[in-house]
C-alpha atoms as a PDB file:
ATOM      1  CA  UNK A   1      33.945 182.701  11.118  1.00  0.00           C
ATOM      2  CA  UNK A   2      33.146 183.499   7.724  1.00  0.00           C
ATOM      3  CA  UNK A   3      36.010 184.516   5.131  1.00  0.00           C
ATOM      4  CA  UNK A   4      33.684 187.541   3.715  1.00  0.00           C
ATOM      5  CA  UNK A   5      31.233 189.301   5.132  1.00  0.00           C
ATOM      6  CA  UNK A   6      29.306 190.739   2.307  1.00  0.00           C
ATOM      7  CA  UNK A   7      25.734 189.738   2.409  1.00  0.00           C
ATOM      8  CA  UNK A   8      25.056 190.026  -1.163  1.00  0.00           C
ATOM      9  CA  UNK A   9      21.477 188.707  -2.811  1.00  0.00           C
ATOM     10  CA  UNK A  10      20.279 187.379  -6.372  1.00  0.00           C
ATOM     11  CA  UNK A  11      17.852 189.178  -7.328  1.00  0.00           C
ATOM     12  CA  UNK A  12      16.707 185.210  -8.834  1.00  0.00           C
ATOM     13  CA  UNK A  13      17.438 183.505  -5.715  1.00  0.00           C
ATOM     14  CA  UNK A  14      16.119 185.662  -2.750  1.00  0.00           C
ATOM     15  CA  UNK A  15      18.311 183.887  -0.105  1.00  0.00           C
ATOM     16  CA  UNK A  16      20.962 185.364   1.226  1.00  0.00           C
ATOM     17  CA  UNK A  17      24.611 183.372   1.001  1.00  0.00           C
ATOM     18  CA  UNK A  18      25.535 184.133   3.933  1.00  0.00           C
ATOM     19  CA  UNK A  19      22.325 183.053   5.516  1.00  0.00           C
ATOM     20  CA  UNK A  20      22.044 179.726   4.075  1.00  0.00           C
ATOM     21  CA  UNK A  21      25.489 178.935   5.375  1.00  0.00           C
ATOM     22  CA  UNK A  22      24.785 179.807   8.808  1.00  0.00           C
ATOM     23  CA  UNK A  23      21.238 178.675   9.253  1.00  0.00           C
ATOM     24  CA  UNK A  24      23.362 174.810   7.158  1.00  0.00           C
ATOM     25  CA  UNK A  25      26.001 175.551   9.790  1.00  0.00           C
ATOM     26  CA  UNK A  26      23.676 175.573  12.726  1.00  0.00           C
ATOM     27  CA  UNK A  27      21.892 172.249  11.056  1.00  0.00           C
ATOM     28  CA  UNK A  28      25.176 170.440  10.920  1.00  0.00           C
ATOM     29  CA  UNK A  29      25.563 171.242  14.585  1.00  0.00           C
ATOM     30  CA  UNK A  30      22.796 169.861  15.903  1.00  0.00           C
ATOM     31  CA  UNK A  31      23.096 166.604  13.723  1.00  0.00           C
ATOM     32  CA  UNK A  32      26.349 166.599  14.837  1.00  0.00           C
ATOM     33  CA  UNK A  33      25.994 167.087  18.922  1.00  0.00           C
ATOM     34  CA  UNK A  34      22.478 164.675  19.094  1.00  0.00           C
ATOM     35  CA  UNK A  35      24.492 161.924  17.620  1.00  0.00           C
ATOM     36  CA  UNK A  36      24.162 161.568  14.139  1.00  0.00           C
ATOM     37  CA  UNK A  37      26.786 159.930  11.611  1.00  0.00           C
ATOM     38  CA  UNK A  38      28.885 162.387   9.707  1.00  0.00           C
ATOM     39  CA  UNK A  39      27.722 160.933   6.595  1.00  0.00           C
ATOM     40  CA  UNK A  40      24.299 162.085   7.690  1.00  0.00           C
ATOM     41  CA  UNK A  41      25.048 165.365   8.344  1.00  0.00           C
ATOM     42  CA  UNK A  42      27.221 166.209   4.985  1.00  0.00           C
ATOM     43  CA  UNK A  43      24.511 164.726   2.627  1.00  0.00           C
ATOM     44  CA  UNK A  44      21.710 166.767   4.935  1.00  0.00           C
ATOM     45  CA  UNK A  45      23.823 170.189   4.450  1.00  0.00           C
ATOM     46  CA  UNK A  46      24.566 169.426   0.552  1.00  0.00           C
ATOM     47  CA  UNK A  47      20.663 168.632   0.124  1.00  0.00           C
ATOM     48  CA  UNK A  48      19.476 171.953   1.859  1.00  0.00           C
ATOM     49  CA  UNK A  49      22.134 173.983  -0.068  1.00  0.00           C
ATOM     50  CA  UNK A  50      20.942 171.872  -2.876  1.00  0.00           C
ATOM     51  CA  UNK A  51      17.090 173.085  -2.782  1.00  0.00           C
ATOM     52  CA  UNK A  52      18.504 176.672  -2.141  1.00  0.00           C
ATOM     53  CA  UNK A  53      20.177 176.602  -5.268  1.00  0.00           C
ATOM     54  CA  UNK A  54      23.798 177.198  -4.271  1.00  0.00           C
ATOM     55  CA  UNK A  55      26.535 174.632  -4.584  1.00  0.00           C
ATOM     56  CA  UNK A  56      27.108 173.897  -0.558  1.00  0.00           C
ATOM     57  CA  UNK A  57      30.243 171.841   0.135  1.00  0.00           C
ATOM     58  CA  UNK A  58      30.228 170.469   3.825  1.00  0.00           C
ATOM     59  CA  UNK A  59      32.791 168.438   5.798  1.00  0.00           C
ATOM     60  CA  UNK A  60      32.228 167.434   9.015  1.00  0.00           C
ATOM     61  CA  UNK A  61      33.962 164.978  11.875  1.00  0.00           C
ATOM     62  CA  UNK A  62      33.499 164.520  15.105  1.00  0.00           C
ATOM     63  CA  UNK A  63      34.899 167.732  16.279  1.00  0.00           C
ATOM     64  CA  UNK A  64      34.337 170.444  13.910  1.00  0.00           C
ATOM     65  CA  UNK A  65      31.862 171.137  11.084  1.00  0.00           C
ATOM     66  CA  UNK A  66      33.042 172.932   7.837  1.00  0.00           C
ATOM     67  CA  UNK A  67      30.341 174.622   5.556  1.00  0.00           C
ATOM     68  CA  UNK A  68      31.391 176.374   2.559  1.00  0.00           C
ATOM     69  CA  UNK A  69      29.853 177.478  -1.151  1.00  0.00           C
ATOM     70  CA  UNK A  70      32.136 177.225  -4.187  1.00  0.00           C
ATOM     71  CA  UNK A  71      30.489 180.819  -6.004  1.00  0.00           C
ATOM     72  CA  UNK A  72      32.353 182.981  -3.117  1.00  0.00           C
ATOM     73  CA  UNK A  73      34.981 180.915  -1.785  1.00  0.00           C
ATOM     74  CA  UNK A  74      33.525 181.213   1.510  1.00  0.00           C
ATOM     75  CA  UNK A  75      33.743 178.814   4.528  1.00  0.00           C
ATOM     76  CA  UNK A  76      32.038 178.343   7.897  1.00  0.00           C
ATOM     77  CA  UNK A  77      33.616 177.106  10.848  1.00  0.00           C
ATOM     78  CA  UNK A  78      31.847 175.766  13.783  1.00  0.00           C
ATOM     79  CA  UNK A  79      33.238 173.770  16.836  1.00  0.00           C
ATOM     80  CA  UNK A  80      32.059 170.915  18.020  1.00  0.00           C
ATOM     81  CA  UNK A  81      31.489 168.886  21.048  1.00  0.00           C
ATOM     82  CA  UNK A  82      30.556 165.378  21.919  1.00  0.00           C
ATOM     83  CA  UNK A  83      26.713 165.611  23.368  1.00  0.00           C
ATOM     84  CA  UNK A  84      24.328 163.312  24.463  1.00  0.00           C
ATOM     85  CA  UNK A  85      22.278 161.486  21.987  1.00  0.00           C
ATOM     86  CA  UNK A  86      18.930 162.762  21.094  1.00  0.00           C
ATOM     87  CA  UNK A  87      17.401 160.994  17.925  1.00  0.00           C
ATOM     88  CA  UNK A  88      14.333 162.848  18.563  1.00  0.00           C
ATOM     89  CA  UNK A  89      16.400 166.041  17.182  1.00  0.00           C
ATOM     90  CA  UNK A  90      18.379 164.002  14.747  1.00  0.00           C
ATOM     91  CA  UNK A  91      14.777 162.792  13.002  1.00  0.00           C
ATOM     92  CA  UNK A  92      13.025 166.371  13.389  1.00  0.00           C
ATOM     93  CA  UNK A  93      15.834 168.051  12.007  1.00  0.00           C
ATOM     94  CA  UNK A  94      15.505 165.453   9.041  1.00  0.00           C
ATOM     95  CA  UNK A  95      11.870 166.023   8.791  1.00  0.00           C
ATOM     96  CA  UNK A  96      12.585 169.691   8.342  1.00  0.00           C
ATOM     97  CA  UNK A  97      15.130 169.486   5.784  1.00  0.00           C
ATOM     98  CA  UNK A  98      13.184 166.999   3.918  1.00  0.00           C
ATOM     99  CA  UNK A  99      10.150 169.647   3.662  1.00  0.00           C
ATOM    100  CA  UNK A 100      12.216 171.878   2.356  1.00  0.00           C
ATOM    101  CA  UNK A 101      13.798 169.781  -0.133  1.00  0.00           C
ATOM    102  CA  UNK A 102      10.414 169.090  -1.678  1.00  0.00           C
ATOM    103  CA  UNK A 103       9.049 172.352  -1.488  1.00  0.00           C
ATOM    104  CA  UNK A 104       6.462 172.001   0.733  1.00  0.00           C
ATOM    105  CA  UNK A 105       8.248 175.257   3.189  1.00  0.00           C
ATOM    106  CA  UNK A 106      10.161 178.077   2.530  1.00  0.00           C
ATOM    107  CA  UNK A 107      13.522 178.961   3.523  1.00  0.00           C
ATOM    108  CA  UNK A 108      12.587 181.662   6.414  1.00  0.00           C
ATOM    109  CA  UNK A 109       9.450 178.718   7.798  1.00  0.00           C
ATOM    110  CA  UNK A 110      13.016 176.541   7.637  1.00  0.00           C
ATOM    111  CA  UNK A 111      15.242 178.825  10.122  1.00  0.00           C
ATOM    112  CA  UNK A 112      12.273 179.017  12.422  1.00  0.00           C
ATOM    113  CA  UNK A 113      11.788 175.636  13.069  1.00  0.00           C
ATOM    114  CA  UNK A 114      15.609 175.156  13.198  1.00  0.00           C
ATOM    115  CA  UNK A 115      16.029 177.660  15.529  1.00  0.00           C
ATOM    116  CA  UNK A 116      13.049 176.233  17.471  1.00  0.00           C
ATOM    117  CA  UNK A 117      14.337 172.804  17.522  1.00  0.00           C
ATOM    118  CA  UNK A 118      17.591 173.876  18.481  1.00  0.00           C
ATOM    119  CA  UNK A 119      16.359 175.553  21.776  1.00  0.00           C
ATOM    120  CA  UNK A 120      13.772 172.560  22.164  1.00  0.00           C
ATOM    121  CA  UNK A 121      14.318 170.596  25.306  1.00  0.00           C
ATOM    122  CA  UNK A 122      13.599 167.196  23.927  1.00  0.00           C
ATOM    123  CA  UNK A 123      13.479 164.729  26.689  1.00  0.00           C
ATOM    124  CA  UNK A 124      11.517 162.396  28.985  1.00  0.00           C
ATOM    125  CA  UNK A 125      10.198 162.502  32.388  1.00  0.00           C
ATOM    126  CA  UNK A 126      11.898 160.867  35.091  1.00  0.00           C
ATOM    127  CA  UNK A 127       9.200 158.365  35.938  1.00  0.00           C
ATOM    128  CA  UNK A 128       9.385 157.396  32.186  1.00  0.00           C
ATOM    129  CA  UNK A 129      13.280 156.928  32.361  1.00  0.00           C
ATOM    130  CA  UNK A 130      13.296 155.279  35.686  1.00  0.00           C
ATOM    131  CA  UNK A 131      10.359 153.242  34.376  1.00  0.00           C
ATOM    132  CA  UNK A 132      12.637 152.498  31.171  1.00  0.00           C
ATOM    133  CA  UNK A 133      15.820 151.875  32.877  1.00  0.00           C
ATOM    134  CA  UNK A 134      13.917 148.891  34.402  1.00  0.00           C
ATOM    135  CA  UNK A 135      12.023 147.426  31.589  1.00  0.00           C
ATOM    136  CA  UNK A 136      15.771 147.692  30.036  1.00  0.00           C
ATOM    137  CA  UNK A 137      17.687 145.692  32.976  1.00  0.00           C
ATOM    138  CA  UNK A 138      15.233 142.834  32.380  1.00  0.00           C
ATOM    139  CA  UNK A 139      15.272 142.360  29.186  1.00  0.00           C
ATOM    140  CA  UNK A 140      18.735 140.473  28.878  1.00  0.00           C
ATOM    141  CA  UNK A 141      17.361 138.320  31.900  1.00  0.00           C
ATOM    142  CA  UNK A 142      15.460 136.605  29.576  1.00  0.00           C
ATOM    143  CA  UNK A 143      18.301 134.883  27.687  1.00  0.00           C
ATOM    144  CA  UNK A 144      19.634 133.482  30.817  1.00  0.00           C
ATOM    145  CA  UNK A 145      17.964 130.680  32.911  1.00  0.00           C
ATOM    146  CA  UNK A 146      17.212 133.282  35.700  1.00  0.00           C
ATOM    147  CA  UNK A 147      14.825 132.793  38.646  1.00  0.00           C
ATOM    148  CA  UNK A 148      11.973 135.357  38.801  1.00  0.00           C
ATOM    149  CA  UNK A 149      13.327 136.653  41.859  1.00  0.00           C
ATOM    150  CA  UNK A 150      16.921 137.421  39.934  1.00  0.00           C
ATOM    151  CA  UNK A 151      14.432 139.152  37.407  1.00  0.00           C
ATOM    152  CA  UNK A 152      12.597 141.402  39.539  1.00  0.00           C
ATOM    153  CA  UNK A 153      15.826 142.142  41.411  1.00  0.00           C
ATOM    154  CA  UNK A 154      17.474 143.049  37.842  1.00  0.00           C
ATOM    155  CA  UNK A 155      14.577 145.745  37.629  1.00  0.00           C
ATOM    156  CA  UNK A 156      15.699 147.603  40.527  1.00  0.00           C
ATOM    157  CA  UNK A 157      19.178 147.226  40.567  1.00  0.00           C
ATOM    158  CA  UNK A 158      18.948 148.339  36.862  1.00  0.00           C
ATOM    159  CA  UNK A 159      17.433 151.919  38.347  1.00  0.00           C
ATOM    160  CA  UNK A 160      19.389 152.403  41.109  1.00  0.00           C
ATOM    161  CA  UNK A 161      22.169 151.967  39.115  1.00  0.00           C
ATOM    162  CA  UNK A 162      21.280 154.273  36.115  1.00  0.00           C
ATOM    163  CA  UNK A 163      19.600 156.987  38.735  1.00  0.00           C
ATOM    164  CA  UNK A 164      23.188 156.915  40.447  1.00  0.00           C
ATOM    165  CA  UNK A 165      24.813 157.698  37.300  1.00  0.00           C
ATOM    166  CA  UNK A 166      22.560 160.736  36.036  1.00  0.00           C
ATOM    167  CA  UNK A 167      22.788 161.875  39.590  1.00  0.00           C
ATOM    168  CA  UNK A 168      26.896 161.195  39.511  1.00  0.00           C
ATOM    169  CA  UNK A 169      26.722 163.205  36.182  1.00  0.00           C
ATOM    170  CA  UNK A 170      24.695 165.985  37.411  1.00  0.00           C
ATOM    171  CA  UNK A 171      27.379 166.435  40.372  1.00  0.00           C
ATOM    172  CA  UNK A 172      30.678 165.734  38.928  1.00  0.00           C
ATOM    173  CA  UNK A 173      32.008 167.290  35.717  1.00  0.00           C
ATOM    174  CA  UNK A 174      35.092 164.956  35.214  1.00  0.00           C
ATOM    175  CA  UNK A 175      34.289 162.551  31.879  1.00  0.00           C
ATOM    176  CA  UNK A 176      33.316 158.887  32.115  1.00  0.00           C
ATOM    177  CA  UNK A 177      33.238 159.415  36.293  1.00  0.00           C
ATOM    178  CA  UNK A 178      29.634 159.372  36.073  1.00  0.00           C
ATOM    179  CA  UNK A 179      30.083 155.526  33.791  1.00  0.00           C
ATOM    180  CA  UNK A 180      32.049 154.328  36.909  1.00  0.00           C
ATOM    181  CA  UNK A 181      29.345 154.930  39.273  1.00  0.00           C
ATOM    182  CA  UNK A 182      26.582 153.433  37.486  1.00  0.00           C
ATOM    183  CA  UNK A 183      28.784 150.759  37.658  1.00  0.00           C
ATOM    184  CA  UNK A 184      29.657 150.901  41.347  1.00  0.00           C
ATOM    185  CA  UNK A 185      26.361 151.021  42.416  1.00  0.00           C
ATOM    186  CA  UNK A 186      25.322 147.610  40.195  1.00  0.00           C
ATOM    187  CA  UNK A 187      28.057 145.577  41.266  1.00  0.00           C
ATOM    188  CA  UNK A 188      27.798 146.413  44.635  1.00  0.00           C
ATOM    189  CA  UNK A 189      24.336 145.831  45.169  1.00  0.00           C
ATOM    190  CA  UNK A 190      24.066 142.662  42.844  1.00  0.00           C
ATOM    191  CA  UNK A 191      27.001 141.594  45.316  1.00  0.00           C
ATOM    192  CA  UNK A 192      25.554 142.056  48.643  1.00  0.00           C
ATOM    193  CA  UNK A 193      22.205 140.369  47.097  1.00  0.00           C
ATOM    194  CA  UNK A 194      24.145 137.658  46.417  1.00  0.00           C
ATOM    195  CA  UNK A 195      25.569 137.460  49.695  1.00  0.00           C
ATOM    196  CA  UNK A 196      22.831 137.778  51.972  1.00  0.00           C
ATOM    197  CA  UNK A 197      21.395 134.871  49.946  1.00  0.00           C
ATOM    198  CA  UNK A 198      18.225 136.785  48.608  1.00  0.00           C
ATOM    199  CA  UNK A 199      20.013 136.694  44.686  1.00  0.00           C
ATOM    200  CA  UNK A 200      20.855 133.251  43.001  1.00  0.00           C
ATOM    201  CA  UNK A 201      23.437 134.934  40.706  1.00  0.00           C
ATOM    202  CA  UNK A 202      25.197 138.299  40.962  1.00  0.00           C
ATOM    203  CA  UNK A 203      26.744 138.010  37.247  1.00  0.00           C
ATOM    204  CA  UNK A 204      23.163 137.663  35.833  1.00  0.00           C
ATOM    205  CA  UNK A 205      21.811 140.621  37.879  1.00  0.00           C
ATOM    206  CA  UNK A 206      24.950 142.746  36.687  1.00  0.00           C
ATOM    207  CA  UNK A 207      24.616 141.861  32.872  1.00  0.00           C
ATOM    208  CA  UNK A 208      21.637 142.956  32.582  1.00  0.00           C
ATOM    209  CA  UNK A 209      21.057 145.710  34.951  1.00  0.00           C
ATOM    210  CA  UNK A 210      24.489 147.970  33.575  1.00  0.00           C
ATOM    211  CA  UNK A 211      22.340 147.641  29.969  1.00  0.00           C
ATOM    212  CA  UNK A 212      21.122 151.124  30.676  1.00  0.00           C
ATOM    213  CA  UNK A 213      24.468 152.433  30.745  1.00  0.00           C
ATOM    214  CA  UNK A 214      26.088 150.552  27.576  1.00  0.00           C
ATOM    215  CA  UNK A 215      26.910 152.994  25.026  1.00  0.00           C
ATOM    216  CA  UNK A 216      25.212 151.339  22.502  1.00  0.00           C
ATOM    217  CA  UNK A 217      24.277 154.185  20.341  1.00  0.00           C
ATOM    218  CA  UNK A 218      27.982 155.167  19.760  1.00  0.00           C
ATOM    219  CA  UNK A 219      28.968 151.710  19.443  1.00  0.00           C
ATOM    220  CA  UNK A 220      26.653 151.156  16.444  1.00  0.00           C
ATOM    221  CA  UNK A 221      27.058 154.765  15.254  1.00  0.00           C
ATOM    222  CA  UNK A 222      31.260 154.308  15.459  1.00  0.00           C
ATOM    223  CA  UNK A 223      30.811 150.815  12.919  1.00  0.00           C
ATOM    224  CA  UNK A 224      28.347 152.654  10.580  1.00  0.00           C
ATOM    225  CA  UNK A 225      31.040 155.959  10.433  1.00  0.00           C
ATOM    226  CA  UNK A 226      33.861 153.322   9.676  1.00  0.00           C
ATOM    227  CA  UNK A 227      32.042 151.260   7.275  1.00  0.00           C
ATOM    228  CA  UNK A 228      31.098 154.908   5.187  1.00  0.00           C
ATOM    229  CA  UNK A 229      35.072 154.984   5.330  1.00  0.00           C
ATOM    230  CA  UNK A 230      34.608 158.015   7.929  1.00  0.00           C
ATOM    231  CA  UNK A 231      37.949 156.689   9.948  1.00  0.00           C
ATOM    232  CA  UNK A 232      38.476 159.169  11.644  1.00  0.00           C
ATOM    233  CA  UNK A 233      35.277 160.080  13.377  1.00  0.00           C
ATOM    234  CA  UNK A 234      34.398 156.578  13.747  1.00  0.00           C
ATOM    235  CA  UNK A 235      37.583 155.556  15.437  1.00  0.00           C
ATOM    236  CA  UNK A 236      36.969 158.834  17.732  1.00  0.00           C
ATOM    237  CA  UNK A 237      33.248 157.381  18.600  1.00  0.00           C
ATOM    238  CA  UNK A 238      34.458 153.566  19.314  1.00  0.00           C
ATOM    239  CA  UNK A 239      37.472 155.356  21.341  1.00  0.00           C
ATOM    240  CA  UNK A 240      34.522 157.392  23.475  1.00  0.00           C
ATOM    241  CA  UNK A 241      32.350 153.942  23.500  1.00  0.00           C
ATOM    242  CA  UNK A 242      35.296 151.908  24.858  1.00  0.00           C
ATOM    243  CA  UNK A 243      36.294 154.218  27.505  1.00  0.00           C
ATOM    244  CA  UNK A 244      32.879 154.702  28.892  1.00  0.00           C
ATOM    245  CA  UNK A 245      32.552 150.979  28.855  1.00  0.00           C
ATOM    246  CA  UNK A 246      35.780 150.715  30.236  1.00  0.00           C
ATOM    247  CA  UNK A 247      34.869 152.815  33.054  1.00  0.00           C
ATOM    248  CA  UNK A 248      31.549 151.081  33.390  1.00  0.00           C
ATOM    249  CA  UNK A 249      33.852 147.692  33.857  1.00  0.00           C
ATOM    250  CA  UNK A 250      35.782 149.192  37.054  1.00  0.00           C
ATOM    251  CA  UNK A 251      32.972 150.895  38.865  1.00  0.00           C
ATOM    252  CA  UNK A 252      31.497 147.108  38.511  1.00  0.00           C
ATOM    253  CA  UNK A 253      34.618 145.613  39.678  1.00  0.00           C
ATOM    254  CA  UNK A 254      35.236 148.046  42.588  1.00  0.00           C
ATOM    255  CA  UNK A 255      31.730 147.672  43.637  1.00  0.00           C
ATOM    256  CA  UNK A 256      32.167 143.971  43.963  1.00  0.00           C
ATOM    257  CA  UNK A 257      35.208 144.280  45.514  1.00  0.00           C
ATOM    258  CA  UNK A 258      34.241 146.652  48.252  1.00  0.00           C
ATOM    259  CA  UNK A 259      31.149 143.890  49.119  1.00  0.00           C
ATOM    260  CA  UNK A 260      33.263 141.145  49.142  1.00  0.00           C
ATOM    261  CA  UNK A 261      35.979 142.919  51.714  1.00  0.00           C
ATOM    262  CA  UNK A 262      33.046 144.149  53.643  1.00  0.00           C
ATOM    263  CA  UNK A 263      31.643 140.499  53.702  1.00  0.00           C
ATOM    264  CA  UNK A 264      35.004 138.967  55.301  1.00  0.00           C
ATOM    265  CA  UNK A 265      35.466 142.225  57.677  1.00  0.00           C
ATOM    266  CA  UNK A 266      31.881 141.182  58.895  1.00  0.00           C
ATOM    267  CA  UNK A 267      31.902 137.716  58.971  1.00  0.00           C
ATOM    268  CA  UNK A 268      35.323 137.907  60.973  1.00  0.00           C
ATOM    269  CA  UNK A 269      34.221 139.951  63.510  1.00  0.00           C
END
């Protein structure tokens, strides 16, 4: 909430205070929630305040985004949430500012295309993820001495194993649930390939197919926050990264499990 209210205008600079700090608050937001670094996201603020000619002062962490100007005294507040990562909004948003910066739009043609970006549903189609997932769970195949069989079965596993969790996440709101049973459904299936003899090695198959769940983005984001000597936000991202992969480590081990107990039950009987 803003301190004042006033919506006063320089007759010199015909952008409104009040304006700037919103339309810099909403910015900050969406930097913020698509997953970039803090450091990003307080030097994209300052440079749009910057190019507006008012002295912008912005501080943000993981969890909340503070955008103030030193003429009024006046702060912004606005909550945040962890989101999923979308660099495509991270690098439009940047584009944007950027344009601004150097003149080539005006403030108003700026709010627009925020406000249109921020609405934007950037994302892929589920062939191309499903498609991606795949070419992803291979990849790591290659550093192993893996048959071409263990490869192709890599592919697969890979999908069925991301599918499960966007499916898991769809379903169930509890965090890092949806982790788990990406996990599940890769150990158990690189398991009972194993088993039935049609996979040469179930470790190989689960390396590399549970790539498309690693939380690599926040991993590298978390060292790049720390290095900036953000500390706090990125000990908050490697603490997110390390319980996802955490949960990503039992849903492989319970998967396993279950096949193995299911192998002796059957092979008892």
């Amino acid at each position: 909430m803003f301190i004042n209210h006033s919506r006063e205008i320089n007759m010199e600079n015909p952008i409104s205070e009040d304006e700037l700090i919103a339309t810099c608050g909403k910015v900050g937001k969406i930097l913020l929630t698509s997953g970039a670094e803090t450091s990003r996201v307080e030097s994209t603020v300052e440079y749009i305040g910057k190019a507006a000619h008012f002295d912008i002062s912005c501080h943000a962490t993981i969890t909340a985004l503070f955008v103030g100007t030193n003429q009024q005294s006046r702060t912004h507040l606005v909550k945040v949430r962890l989101g999923d990562f979308n660099l495509e909004k991270v690098d439009e948003i940047n584009t944007m500012s950027r344009k601004f910066v150097e003149g080539k739009i005006n403030f108003d043609e700026l709010k627009i295309a925020i406000n249109q970006i921020d609405h934007k549903v950037i994302d892929f189609t589920w062939s191309q993820k499903i498609f991606g997932a795949g070419v992803v769970s291979v990849a790591p195949m290659l550093l192993f001495k893996a048959t071409w069989a263990d490869l192709g079965l890599a592919f697969f596993v890979g999908i069925f194993g991301y599918l499960g969790a966007q499916l898991a996440g769809r379903r169930i709101k509890t965090p890092y649930v949806a982790a788990g049973c990406g996990g599940f459904i890769v150990g158990l299936l690189a398991a009972a390939l194993q088993t039935v003899g049609i996979a040469t090695s179930a470790g190989n198959i689960i390396v590399s197919a549970l790539m498309p769940l690693v939380p690599g983005v926040a991993i590298t984001n978390s060292f790049r926050e720390i290095v900036d000597r953000n500390t706090i936000s990125g000990v908050v991202r490697a603490v997110d990264a390390i319980i996802i992969a955490g949960s990503i480590g039992a849903g492989v081990v319970l998967g396993t499990s279950l096949c193995s107990l299911l192998a002796h039950t059957i092979g008892g009987f």
